[in-house]
C-alpha atoms as a PDB file:
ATOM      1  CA  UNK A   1     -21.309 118.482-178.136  1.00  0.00           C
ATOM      2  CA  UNK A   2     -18.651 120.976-178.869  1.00  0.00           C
ATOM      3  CA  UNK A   3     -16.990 120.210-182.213  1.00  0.00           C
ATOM      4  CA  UNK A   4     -13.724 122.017-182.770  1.00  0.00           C
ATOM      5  CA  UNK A   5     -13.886 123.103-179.407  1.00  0.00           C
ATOM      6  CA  UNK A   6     -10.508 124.599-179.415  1.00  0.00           C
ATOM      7  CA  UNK A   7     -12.268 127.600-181.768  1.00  0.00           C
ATOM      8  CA  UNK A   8     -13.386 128.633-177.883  1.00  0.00           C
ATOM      9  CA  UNK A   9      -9.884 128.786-176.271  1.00  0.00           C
ATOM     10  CA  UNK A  10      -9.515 132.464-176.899  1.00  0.00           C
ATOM     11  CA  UNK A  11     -11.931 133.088-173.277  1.00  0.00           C
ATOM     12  CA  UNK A  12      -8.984 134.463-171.421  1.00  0.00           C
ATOM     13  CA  UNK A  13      -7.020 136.516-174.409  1.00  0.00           C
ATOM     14  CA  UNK A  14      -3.413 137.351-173.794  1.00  0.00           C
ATOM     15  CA  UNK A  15      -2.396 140.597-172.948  1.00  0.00           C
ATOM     16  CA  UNK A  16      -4.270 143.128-175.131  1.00  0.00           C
ATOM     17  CA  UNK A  17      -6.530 140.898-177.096  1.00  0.00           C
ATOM     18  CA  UNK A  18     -10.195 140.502-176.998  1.00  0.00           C
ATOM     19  CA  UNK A  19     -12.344 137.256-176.328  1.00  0.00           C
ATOM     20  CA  UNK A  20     -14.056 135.609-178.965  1.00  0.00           C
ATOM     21  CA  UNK A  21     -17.212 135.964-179.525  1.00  0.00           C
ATOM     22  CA  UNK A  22     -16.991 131.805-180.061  1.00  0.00           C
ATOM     23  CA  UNK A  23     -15.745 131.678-176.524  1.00  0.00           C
ATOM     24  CA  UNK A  24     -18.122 133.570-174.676  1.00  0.00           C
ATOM     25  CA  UNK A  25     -20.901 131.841-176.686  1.00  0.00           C
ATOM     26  CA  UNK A  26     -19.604 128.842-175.483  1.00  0.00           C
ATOM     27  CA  UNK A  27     -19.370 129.623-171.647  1.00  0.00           C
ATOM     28  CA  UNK A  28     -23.099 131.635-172.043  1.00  0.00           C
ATOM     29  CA  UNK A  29     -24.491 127.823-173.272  1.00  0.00           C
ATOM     30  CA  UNK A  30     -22.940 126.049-170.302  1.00  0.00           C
ATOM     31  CA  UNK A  31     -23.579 129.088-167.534  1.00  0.00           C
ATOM     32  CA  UNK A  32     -27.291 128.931-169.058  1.00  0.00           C
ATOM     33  CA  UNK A  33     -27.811 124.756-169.056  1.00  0.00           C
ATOM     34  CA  UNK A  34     -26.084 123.472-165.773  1.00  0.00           C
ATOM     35  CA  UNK A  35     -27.747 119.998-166.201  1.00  0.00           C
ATOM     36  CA  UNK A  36     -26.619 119.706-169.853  1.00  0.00           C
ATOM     37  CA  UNK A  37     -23.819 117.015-170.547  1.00  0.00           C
ATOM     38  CA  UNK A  38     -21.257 118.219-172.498  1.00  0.00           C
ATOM     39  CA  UNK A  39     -18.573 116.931-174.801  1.00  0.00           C
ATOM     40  CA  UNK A  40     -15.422 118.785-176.026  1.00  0.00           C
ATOM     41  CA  UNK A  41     -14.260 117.624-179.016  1.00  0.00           C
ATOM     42  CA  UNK A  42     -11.137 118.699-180.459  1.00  0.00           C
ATOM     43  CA  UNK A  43      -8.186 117.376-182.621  1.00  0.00           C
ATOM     44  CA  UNK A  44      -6.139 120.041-181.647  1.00  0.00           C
ATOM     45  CA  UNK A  45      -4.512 119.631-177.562  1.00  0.00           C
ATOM     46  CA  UNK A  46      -4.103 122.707-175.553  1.00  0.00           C
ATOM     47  CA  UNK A  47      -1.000 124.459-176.084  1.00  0.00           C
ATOM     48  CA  UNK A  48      -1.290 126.763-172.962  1.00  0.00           C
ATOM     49  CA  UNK A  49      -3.315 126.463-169.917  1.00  0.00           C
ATOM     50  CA  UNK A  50      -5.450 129.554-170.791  1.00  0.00           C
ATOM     51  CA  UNK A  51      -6.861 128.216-173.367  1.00  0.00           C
ATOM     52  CA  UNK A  52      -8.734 125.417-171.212  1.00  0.00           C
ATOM     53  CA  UNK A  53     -10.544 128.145-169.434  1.00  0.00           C
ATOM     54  CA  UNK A  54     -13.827 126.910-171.451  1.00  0.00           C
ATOM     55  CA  UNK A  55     -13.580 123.780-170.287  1.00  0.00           C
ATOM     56  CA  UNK A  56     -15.560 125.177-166.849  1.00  0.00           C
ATOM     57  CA  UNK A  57     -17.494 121.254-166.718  1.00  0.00           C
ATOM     58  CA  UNK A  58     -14.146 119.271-166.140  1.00  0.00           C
ATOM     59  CA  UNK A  59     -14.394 120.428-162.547  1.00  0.00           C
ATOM     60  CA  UNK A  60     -11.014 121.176-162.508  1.00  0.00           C
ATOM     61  CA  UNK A  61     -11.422 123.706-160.770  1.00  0.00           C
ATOM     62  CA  UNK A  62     -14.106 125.688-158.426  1.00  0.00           C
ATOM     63  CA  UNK A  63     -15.723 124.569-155.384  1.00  0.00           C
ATOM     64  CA  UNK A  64     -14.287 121.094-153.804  1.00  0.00           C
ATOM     65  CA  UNK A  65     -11.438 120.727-156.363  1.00  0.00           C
ATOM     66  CA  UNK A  66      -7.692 121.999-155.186  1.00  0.00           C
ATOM     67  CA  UNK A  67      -7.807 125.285-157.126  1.00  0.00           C
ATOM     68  CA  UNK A  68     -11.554 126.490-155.205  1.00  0.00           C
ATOM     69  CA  UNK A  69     -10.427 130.177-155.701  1.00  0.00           C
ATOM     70  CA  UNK A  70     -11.524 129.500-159.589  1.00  0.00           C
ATOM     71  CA  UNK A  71      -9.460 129.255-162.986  1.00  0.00           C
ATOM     72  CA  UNK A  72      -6.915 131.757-162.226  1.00  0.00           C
ATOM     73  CA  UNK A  73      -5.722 129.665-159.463  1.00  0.00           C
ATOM     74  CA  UNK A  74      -5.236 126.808-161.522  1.00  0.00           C
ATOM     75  CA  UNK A  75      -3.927 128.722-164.445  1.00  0.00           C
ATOM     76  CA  UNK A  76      -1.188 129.977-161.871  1.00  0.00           C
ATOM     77  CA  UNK A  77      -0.424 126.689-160.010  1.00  0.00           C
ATOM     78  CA  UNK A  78      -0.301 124.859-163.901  1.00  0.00           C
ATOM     79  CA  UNK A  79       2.061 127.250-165.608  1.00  0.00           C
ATOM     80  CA  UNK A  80       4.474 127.322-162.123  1.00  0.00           C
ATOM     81  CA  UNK A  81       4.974 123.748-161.950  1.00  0.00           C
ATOM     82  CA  UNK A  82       5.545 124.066-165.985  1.00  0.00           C
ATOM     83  CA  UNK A  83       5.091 121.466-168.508  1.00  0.00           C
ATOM     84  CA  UNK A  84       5.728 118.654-166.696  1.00  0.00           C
ATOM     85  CA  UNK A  85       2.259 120.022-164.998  1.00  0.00           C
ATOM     86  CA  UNK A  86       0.619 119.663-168.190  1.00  0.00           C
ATOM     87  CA  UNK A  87       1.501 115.969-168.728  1.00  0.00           C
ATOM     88  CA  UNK A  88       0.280 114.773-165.668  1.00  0.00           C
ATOM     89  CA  UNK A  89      -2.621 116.784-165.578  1.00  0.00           C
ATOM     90  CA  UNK A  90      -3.542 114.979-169.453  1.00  0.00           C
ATOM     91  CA  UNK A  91      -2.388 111.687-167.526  1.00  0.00           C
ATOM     92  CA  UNK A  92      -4.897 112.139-164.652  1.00  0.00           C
ATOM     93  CA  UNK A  93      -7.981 113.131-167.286  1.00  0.00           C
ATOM     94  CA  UNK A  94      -6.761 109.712-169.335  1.00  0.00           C
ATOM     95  CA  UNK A  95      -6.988 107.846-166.130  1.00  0.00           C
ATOM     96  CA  UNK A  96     -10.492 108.897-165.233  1.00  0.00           C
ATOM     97  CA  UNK A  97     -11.872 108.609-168.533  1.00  0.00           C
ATOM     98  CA  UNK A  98     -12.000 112.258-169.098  1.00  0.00           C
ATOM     99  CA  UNK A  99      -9.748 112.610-171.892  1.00  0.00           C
ATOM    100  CA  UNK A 100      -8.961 110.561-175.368  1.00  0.00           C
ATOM    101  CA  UNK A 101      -5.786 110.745-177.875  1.00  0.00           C
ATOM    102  CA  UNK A 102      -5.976 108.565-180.215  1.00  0.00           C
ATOM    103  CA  UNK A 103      -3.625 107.296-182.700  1.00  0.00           C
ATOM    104  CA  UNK A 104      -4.987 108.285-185.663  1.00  0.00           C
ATOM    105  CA  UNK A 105      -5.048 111.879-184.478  1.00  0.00           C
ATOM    106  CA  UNK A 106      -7.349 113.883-183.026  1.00  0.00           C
ATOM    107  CA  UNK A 107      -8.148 114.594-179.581  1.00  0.00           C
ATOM    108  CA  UNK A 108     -11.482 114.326-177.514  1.00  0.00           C
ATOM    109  CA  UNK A 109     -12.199 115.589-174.195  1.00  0.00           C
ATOM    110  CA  UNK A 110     -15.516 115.087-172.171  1.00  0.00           C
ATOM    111  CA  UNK A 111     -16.289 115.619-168.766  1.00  0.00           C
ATOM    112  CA  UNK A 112     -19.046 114.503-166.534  1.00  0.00           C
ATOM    113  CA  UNK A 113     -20.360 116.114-163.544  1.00  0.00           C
ATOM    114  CA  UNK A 114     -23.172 115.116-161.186  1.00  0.00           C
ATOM    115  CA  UNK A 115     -26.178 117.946-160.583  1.00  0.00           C
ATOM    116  CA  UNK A 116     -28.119 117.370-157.319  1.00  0.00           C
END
């Protein structure tokens, strides 16, 4: 469980800053445990695209998802199509149980991906 995931979403910097040590720590822990579940947990939404380059066990992108080139393809195809890009993409992870807003504030984000 990541609590105050968003603390991560410096893993891609912008131009001439530095990645966080939080971020890489974060990324090392899911590289290291492919079968672990994980939850992201966060009641602050992503402002940019970049910073849901943590987020590597959405399968949002990789191998068999539209953006197989990695997270830079995404990144790119996201920010062109602009923010309407953004909504549907939150839409989608509502629909398939990926994402939760609730009311009351806060956001919550989990993933689940099968290991063979």
């Amino acid at each position: 469980l990541f609590d105050e995931s968003h603390k991560a979403k410096n893993l891609l910097p912008s131009q001439g800053g530095q990645k966080s040590q939080t971020a890489e720590a974060v990324l090392k822990m899911q590289d290291e445990l492919p079968k672990a579940r994980v939850v992201y947990c966060s009641a602050t939404g992503a402002s940019s695209v970049r910073n849901l380059a943590y987020m590597v066990r959405l399968g949002l992108w990789g191998a068999g998802t539209c953006f197989p080139s990695g997270f830079g393809e995404f990144e790119s195809q996201i920010e062109k199509a602009g923010f309407g890009a953004m909504e549907l993409l939150s839409l989608d992870l509502k629909q398939r149980g990926m994402y939760r807003a609730p009311h009351g504030g806060g956001t919550l984000v989990w993933g689940t991906k099968g290991h063979g």
